[in-house]
Protein backbone atom coordinates (compact mmCIF):
# COMPACT_ATOMS: atom_id res chain seq x y z
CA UNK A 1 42.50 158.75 166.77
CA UNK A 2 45.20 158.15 164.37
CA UNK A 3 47.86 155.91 165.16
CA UNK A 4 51.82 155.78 164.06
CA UNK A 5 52.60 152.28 164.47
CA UNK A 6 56.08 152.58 162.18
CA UNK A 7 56.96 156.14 164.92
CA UNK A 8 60.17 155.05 166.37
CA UNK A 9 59.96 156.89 168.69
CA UNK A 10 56.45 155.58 169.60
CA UNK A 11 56.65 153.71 173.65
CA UNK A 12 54.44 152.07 175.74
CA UNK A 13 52.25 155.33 175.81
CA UNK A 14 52.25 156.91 172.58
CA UNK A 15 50.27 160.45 171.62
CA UNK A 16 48.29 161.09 168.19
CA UNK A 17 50.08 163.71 166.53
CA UNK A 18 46.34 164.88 165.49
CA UNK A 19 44.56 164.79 168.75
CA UNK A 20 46.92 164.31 171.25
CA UNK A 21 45.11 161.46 172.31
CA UNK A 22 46.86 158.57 174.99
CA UNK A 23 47.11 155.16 173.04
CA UNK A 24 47.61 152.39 175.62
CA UNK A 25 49.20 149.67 173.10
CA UNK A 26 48.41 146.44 175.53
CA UNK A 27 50.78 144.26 174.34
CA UNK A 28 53.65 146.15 175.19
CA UNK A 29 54.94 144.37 178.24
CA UNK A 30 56.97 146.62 180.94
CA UNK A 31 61.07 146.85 179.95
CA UNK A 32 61.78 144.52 182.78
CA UNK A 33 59.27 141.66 182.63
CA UNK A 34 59.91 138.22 183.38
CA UNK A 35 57.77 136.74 180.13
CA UNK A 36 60.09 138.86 177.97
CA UNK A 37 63.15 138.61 179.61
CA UNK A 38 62.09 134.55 178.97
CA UNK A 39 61.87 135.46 175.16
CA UNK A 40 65.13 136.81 175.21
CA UNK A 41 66.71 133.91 176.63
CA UNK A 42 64.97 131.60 174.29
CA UNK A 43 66.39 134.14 171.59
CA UNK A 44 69.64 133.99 172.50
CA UNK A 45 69.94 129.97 173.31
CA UNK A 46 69.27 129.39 169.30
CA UNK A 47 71.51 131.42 167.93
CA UNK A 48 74.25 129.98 170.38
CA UNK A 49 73.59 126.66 168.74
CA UNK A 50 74.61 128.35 165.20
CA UNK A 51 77.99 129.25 166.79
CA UNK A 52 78.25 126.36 169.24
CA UNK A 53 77.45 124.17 166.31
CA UNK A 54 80.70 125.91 164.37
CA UNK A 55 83.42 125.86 166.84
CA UNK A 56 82.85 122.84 168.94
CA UNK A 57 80.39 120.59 166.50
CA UNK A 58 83.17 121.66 163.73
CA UNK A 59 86.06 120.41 165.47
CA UNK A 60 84.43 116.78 165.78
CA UNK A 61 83.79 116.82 161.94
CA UNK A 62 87.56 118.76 161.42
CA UNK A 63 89.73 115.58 159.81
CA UNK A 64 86.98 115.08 157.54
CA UNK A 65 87.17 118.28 156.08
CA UNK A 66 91.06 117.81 156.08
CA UNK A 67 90.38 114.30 153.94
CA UNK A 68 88.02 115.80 151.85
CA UNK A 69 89.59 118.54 150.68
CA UNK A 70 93.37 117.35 151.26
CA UNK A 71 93.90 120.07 153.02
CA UNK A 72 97.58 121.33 154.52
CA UNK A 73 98.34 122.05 157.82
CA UNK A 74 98.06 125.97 156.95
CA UNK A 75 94.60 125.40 154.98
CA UNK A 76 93.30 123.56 158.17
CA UNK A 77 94.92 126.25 160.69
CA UNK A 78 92.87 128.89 158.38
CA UNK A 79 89.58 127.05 158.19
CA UNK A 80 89.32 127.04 161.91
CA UNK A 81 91.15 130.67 162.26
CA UNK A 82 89.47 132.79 159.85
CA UNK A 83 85.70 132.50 161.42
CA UNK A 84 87.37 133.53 164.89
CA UNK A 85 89.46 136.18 162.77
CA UNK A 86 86.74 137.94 161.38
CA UNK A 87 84.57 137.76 164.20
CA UNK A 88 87.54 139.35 166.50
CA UNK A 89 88.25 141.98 164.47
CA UNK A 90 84.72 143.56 164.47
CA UNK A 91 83.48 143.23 167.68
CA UNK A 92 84.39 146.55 169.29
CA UNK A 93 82.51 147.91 165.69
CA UNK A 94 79.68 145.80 166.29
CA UNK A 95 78.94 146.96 169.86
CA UNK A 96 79.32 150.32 169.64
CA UNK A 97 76.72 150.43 166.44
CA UNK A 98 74.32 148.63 169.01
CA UNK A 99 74.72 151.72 171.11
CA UNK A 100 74.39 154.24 168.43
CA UNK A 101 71.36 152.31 165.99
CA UNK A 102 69.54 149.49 168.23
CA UNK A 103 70.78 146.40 168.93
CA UNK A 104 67.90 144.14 167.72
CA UNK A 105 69.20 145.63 164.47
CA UNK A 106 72.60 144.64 164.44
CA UNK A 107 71.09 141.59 166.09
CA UNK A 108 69.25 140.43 163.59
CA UNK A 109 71.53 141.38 160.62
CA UNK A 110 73.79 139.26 162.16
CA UNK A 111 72.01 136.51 162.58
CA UNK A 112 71.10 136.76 158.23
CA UNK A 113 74.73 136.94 157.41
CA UNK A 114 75.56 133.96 159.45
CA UNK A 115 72.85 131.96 157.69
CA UNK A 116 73.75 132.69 154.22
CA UNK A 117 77.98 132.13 154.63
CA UNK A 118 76.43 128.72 156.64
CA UNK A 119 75.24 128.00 152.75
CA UNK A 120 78.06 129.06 151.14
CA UNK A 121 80.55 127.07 153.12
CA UNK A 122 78.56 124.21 152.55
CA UNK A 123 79.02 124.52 148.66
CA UNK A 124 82.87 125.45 148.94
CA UNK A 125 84.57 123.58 145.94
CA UNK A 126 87.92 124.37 147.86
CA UNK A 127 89.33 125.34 150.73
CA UNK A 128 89.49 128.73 149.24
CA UNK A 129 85.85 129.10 149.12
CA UNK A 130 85.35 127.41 152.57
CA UNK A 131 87.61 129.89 154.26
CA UNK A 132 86.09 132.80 152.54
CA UNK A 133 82.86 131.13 154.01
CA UNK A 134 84.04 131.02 157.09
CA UNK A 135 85.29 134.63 157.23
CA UNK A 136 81.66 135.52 156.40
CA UNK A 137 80.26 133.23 159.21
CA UNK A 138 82.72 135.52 161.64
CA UNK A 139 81.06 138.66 160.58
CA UNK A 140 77.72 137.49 161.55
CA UNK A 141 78.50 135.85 164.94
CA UNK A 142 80.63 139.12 165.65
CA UNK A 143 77.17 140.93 165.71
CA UNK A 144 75.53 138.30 167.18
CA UNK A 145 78.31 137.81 170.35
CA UNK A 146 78.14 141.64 170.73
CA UNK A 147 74.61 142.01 171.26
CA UNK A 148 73.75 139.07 173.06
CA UNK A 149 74.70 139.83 176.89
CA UNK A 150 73.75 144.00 176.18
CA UNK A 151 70.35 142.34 175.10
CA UNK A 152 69.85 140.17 178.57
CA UNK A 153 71.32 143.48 180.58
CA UNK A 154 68.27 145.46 178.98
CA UNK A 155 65.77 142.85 179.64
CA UNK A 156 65.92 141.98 183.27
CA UNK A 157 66.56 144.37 186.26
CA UNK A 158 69.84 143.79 188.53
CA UNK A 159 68.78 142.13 191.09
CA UNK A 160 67.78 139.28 188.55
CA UNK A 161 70.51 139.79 186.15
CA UNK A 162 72.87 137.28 187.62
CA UNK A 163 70.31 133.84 187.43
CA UNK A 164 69.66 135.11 183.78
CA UNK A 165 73.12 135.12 182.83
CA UNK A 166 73.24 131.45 184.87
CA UNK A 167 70.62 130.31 182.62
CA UNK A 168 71.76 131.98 179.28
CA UNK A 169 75.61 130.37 180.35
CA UNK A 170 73.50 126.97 180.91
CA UNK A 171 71.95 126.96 177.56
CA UNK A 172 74.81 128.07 175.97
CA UNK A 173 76.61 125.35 177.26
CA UNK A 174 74.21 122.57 176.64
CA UNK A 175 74.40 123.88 173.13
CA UNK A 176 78.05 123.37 173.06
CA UNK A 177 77.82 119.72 174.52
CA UNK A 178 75.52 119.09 171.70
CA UNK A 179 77.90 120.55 168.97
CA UNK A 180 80.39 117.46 169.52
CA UNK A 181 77.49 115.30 169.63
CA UNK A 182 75.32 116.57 166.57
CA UNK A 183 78.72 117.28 165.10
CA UNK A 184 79.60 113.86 165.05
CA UNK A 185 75.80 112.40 163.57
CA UNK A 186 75.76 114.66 161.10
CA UNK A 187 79.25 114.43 159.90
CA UNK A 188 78.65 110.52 159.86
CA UNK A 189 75.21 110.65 157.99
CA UNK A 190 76.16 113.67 155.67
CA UNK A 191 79.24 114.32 155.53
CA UNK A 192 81.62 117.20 156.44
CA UNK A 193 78.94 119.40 154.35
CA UNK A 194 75.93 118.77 156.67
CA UNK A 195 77.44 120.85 159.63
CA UNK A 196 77.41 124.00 157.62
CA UNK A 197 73.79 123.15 155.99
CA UNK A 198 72.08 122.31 159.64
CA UNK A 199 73.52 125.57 160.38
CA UNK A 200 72.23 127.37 157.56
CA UNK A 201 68.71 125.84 158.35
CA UNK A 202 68.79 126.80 162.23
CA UNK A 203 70.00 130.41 161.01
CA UNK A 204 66.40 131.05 159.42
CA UNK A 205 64.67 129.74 162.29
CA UNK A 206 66.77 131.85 164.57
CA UNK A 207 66.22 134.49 161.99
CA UNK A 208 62.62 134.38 161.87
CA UNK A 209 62.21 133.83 165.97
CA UNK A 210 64.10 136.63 166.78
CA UNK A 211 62.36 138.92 164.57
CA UNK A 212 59.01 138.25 166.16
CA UNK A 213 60.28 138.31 169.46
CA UNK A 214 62.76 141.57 169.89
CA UNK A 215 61.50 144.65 170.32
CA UNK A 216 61.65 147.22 168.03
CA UNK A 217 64.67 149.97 168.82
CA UNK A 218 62.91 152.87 169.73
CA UNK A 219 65.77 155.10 168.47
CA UNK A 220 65.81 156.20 165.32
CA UNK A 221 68.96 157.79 164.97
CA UNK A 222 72.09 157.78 167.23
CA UNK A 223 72.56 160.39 169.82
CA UNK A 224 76.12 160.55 169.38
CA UNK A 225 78.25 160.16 166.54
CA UNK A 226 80.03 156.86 165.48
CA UNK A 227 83.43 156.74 165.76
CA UNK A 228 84.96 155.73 162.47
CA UNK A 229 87.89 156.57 162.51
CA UNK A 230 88.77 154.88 165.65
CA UNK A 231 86.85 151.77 163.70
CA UNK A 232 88.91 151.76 161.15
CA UNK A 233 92.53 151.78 163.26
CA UNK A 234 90.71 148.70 165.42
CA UNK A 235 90.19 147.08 162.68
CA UNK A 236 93.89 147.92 161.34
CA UNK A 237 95.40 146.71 164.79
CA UNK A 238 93.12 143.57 165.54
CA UNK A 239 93.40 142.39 161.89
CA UNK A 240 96.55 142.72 161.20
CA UNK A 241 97.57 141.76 164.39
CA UNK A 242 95.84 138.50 164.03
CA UNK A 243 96.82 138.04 160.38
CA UNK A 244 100.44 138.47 161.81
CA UNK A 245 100.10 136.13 164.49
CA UNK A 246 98.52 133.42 162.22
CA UNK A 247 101.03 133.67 159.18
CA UNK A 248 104.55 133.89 161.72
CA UNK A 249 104.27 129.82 161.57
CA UNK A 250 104.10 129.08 158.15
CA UNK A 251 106.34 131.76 156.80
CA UNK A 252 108.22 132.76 159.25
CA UNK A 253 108.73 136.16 161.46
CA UNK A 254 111.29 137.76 158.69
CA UNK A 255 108.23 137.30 155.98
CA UNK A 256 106.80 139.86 153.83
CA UNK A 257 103.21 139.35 154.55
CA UNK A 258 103.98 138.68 158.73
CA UNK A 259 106.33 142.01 158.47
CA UNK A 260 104.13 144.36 156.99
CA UNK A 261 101.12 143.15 158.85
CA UNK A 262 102.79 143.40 162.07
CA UNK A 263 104.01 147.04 160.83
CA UNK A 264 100.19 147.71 160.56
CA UNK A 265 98.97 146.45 163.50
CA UNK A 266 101.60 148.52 165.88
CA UNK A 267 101.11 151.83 163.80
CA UNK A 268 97.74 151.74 164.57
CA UNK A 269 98.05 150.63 168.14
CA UNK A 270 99.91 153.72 168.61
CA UNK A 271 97.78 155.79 166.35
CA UNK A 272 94.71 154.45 168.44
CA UNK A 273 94.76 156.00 171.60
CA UNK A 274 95.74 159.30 170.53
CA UNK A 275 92.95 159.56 167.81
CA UNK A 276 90.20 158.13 170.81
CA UNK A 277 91.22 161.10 173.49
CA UNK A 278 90.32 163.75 171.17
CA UNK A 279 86.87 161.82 170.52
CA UNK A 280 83.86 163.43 172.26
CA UNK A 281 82.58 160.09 171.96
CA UNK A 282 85.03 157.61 171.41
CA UNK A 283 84.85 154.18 170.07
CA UNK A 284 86.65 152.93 173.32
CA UNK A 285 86.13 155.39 176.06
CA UNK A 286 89.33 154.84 178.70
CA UNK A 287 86.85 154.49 181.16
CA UNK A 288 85.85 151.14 181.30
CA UNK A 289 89.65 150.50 182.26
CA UNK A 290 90.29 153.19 184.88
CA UNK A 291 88.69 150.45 187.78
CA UNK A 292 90.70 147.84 188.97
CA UNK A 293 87.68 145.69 188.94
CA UNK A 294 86.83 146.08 185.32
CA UNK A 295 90.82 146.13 184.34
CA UNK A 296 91.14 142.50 185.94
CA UNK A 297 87.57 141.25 185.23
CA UNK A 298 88.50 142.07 181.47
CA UNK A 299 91.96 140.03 181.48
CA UNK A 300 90.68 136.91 183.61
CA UNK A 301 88.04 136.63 181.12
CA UNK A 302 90.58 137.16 178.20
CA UNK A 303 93.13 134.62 180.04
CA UNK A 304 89.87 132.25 180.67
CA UNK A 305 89.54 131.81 177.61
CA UNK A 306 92.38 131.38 176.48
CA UNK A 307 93.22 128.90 178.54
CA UNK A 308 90.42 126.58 178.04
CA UNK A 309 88.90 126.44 174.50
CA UNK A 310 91.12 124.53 172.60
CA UNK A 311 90.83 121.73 175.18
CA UNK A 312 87.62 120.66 172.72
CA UNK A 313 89.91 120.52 169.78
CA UNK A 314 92.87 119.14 171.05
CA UNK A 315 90.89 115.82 172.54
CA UNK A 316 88.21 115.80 169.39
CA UNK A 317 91.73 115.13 167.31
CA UNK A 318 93.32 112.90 169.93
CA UNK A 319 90.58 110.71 169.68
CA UNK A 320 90.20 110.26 166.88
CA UNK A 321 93.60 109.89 165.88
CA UNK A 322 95.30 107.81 168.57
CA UNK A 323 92.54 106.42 170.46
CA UNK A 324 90.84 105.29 166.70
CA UNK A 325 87.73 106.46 167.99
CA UNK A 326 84.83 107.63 165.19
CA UNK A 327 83.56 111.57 164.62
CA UNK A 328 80.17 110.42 167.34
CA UNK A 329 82.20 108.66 169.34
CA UNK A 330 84.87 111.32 170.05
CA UNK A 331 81.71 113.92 170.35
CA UNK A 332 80.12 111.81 172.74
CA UNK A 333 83.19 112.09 175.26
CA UNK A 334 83.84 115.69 174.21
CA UNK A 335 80.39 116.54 175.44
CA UNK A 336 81.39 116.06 179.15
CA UNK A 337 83.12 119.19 178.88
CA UNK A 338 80.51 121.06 178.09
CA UNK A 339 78.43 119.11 180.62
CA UNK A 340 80.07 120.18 183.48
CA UNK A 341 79.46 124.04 181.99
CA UNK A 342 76.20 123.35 181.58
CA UNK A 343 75.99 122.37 185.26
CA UNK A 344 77.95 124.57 187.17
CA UNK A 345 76.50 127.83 185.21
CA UNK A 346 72.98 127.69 186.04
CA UNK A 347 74.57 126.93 189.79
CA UNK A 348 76.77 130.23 189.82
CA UNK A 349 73.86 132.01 188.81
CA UNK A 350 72.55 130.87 192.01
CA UNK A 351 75.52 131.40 194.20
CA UNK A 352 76.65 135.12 192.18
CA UNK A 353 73.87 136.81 194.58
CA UNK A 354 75.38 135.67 197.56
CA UNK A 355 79.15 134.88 197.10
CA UNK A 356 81.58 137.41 196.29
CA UNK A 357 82.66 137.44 192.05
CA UNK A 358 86.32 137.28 192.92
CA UNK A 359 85.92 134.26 195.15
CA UNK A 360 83.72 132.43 192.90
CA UNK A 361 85.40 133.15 189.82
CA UNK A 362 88.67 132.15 190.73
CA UNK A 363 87.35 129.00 192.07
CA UNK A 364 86.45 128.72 188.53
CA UNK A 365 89.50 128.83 186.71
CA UNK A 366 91.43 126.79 189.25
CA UNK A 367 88.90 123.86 188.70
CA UNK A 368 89.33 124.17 185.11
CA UNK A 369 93.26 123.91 185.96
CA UNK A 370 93.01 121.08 187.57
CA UNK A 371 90.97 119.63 185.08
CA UNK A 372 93.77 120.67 181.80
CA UNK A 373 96.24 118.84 184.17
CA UNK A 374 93.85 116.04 184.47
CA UNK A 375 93.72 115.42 180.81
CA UNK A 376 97.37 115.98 180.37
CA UNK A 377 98.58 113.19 182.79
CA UNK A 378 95.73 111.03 181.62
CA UNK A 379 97.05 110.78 177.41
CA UNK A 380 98.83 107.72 176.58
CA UNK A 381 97.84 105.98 174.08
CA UNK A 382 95.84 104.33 175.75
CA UNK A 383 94.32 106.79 177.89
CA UNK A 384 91.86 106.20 181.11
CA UNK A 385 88.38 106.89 180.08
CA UNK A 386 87.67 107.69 183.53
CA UNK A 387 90.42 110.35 183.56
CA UNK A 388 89.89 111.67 180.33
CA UNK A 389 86.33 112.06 181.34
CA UNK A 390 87.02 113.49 184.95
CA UNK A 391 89.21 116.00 183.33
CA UNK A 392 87.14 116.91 180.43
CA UNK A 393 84.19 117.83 183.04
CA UNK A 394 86.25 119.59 185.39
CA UNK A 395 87.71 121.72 182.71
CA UNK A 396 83.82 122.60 181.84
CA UNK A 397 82.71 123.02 185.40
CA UNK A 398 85.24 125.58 185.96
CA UNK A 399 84.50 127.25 183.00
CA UNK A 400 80.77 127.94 183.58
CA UNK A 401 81.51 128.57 187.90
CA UNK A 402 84.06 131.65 186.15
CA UNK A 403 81.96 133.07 183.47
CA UNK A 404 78.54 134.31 185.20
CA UNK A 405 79.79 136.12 188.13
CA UNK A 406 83.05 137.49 185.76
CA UNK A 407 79.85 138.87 183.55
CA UNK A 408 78.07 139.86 185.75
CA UNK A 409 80.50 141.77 188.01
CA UNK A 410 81.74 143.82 184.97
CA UNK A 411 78.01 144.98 183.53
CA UNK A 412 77.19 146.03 186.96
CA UNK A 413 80.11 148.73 187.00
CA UNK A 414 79.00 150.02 183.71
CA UNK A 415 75.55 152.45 182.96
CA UNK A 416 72.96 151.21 180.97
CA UNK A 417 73.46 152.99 177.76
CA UNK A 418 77.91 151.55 177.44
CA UNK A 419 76.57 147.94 177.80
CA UNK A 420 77.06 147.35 173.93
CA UNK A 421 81.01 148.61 174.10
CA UNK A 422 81.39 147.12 177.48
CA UNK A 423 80.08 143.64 176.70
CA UNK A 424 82.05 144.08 173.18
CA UNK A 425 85.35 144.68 174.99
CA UNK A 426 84.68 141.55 177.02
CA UNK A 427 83.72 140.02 173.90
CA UNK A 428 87.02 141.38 171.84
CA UNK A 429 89.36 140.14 174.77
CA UNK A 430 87.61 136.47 174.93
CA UNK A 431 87.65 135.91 171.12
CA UNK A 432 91.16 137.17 171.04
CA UNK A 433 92.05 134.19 173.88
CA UNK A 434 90.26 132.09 171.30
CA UNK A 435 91.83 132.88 168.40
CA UNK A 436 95.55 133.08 170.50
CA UNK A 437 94.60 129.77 171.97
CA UNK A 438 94.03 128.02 168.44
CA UNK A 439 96.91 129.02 167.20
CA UNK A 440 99.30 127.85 169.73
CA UNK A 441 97.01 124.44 169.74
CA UNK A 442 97.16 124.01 166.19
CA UNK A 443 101.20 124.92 165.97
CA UNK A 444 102.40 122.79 168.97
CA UNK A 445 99.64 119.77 167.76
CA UNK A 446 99.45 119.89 164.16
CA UNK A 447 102.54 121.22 163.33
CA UNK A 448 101.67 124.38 162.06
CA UNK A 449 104.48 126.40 161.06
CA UNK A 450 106.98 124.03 160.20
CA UNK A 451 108.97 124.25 157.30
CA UNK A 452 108.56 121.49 154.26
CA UNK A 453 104.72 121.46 154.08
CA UNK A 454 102.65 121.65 150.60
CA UNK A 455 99.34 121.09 149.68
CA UNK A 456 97.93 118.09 150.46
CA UNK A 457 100.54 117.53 153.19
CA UNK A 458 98.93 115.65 156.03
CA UNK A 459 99.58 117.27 159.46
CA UNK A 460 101.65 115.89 161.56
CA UNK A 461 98.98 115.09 164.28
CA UNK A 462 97.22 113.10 161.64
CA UNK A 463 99.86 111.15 160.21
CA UNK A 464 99.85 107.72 161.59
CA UNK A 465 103.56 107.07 160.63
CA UNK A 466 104.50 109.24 163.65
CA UNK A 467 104.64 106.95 166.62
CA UNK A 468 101.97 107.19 169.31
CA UNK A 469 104.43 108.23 171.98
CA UNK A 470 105.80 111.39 169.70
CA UNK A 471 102.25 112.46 168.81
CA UNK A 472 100.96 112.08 172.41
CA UNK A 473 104.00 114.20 173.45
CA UNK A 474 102.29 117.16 171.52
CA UNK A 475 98.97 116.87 173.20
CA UNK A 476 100.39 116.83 176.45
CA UNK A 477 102.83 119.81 175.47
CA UNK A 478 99.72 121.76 174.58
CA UNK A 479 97.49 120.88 177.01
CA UNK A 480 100.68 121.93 179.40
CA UNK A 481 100.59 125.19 177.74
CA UNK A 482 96.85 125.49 178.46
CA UNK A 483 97.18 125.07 182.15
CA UNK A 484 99.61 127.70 182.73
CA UNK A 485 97.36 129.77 181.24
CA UNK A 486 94.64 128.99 183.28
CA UNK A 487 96.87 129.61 186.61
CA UNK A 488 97.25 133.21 185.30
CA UNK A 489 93.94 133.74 184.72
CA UNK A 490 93.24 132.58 188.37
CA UNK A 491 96.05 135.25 189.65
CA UNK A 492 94.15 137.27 187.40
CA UNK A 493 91.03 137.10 189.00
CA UNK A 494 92.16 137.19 192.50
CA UNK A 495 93.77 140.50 192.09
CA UNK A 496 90.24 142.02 191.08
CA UNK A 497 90.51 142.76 194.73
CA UNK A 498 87.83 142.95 197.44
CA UNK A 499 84.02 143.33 196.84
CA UNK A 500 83.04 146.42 196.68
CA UNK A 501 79.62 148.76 196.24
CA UNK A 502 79.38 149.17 192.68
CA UNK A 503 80.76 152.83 191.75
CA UNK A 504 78.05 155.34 190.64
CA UNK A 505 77.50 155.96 186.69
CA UNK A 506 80.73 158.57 185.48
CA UNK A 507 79.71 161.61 184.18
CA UNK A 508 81.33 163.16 181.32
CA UNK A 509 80.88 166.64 180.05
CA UNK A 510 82.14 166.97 176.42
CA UNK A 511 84.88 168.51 175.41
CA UNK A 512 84.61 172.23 175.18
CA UNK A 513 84.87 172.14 171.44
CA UNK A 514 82.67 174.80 169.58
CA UNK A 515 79.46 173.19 168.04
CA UNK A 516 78.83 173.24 164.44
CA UNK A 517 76.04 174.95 163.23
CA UNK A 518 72.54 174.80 164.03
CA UNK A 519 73.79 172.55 167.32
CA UNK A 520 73.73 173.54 170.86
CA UNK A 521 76.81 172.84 173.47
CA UNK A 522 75.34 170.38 175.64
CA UNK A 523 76.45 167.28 178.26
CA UNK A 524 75.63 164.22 176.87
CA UNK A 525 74.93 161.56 179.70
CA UNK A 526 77.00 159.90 181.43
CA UNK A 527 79.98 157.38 179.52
């Protein structure tokens, strides 16, 4: 017998190419098994504490990178905005290469990049170098966010999918109520630096445990062909888009740079859709948005989100700056945010196999509403810690009752082998209410965008001189801001409509373009 352990295409059963012999290979465990699908899990909860550890840990340990480096209110909006930048832009990229070429690759080439930026930020001499850190650290959590769910979805069958995505949510969450907290000790025993190099050091153990545990992609080259020139517009709209969006406050709508990235951005929206209809295989097939279902699951999850995650950042610098409180200290009352998440997700995980996702979800973002009005009629200075607390958890607990059933009600109206764009749509539209929700945080709080500020300016929101009752004003105006959101999102969610059987697999035959040479006409599965 001669065996081809580096075949690709090698399975469960594979057959010697000399004597067609059956090799069992025992430690191949069935596609669906519940020690593996554990594996995965315990994948996927490390490398959420890389990026749980950089959005909500770096938030805590924000105003001492803004002392450190003297850094303006644009430098700060653009340390925070350029990680989610980058890692909006490529998402839809990133999942549909997970489709085509295996998504332990992309996984795990994800998961290096992040790790090395990590290091690089850490050494930034400027805020230059930190932001072009931080740009890096987006590509690799891009690959990482894009893979994650698809990788669950292929590791546990349907009927268990829901209570994995509970769990996954739960550990996710308990990640992100340890970023404020480990956030806040390391910034106080390290500095601002030791967030990026505890990051960098979990990255290779992620790195390494991932490896051993994935599977190998079977694949070994796509099926169908990527899509690259619908990348490249996607890239074109969501990038300059973004960079529009980001630049209008300190320079203005009539500027150059916000102009002519705007321009971009709208000639390839328009570009966009006509390139992907004469696709045989599209980056974004229309498909996914043809459902009413998948439409509004899509846009609560995109309002969700941007309704709630700048509630982290906007009490990590109220804290800190009007209730005097220290880096730990603010993380330790940040945390209860993520508490409630951590609680309620591992309970909708639960309740997603017997409640409808419309009624659960929406009961999801209204709790989080209530909780964003909590915290906005709590601010003083001083504010209730009993309020502040109430609405910090409530704001979490919403967020984690929305998220599983949302997730799971949108992967089970898509087939098996669209997970990857699917879950990177999802994935494009939440990081998009991220980024859109840090930039209307960081304008109405910080003062982003207002005329007169230089290097080394100190942000409004962090400039003492301002009295408490004007600075509390713009938390409360943001976290009003927030809360409308979140009522739309609940609209949202309600108008998913009824529950319904999920809708077979479509079936698409390709287009009846000639092949090329040497190729047959053929339908390729469904889309």
């Amino acid at each position: 017998m001669v065996e081809h352990p580096h075949d690709d295409e090698a399975g469960p059963l594979s057959l010697s190419r000399t004597h067609d012999t059956v090799l069992t290979a025992p430690a191949e465990e069935p596609a669906h098994s519940r020690r593996y699908g554990r594996r995965v899990i315990s994948v996927t909860s490390v490398t959420a504490l890389l990026t749980g550890l950089n959005t909500s840990g770096l938030d805590v340990a924000l105003p001492g990178i803004i002392r450190h480096f003297q850094a303006s209110a644009a430098q700060t909006s653009w340390i925070v905005l350029s990680y989610l930048l980058a890692g909006t832009v490529l998402l839809l990229v990133w999942g549909r290469l997970a489709d085509l070429f295996g998504r332990r690759r992309l996984y795990l080439t994800g998961v290096a990049v992040f790790a090395a930026a990590s290091v690089c930020c850490a050494l930034a001499p400027d805020t230059r170098f930190l932001i072009l850190g931080r740009i890096l650290q987006g590509v690799g959590s891009s690959a990482i966010v894009a893979n994650t769910t698809a990788l669950l979805a292929d590791s546990f069958p349907p009927e268990r999918l829901p209570r994995a995505l509970g769990v996954n949510a739960t550990l996710i969450s308990a990640t992100q109520a340890a970023g404020p907290l480990l956030g806040g000790a390391v910034t106080n025993l390290w500095g601002w630096s030791g967030i990026f190099w505890v990051s960098g050091a979990t990255g290779l153990v992620a790195l390494g445990w991932a490896a051993h545990i994935l599977r190998p992609d079977r694949n070994s080259g796509p099926s169908e062909r990527f899509d690259l020139a619908g990348a490249l517009l996607s890239v074109l709209f969501l990038g300059g888009g973004a960079l529009a969006l980001t630049e209008s406050g300190p320079r203005g709508w009539t500027s150059g740079t916000v102009v002519l990235s705007a321009t971009v951005s709208l000639a390839a929206f328009l570009v966009f859709p006509l390139v992907q209809s004469r696709r045989r295989y599209p980056l974004l097939d229309s498909w996914l948005f043809r459902d009413r279902r998948r439409t509004m699951a899509l846009l609560a999850a995109f309002l969700t989100a941007t309704s709630y995650f700048s509630v982290v950042l906007v009490m990590s610098l109220y804290l800190q700056t009007l209730e005097h409180l220290d880096a730990l200290s603010a993380g330790f009352q940040v945390m209860l945010m993520a508490v409630g998440s951590m609680l309620t997700s591992l309970l909708a995980g639960h309740l997603s196999t017997r409640c409808p996702a419309r009624m659960l979800a929406s009961a999801g973002t209204a709790t989080s509403a209530l909780g964003i009005a909590v915290l906005a009629l709590a601010l003083g200075p001083p504010a209730p810690a009993g309020l502040t607390g109430l609405g910090l958890f409530l704001t979490g607990a919403g967020a984690g009752l929305f998220g599983v059933p949302n997730t799971d009600a949108l992967l089970s109206l898509v087939p098996a082998h669209r997970r990857g764009i699917a879950n990177g749509v999802r994935s494009l539209l939440q990081n998009t209410g991220y980024l859109i929700s840090t930039v209307l945080t960081l304008t109405l709080v910080t003062g982003h965008g207002r005329s007169g500020e230089g290097r080394g300016t100190t942000p409004p929101a962090l400039d003492l001189n301002n009295s408490p009752e004007a600075l509390a004003g713009r938390y409360q105006t943001a976290l009003a801001v927030l809360f409308c959101l979140c009522l739309a999102a609940t609209a949202a969610s309600l108008l998913r409509g009824s529950a319904l059987p999920p809708e077979p697999p479509p079936t698409r035959t390709a287009p009846p373009d000639r092949p090329g040479p040497g190729k047959s006409a053929r339908t390729e599965g469904t889309e």
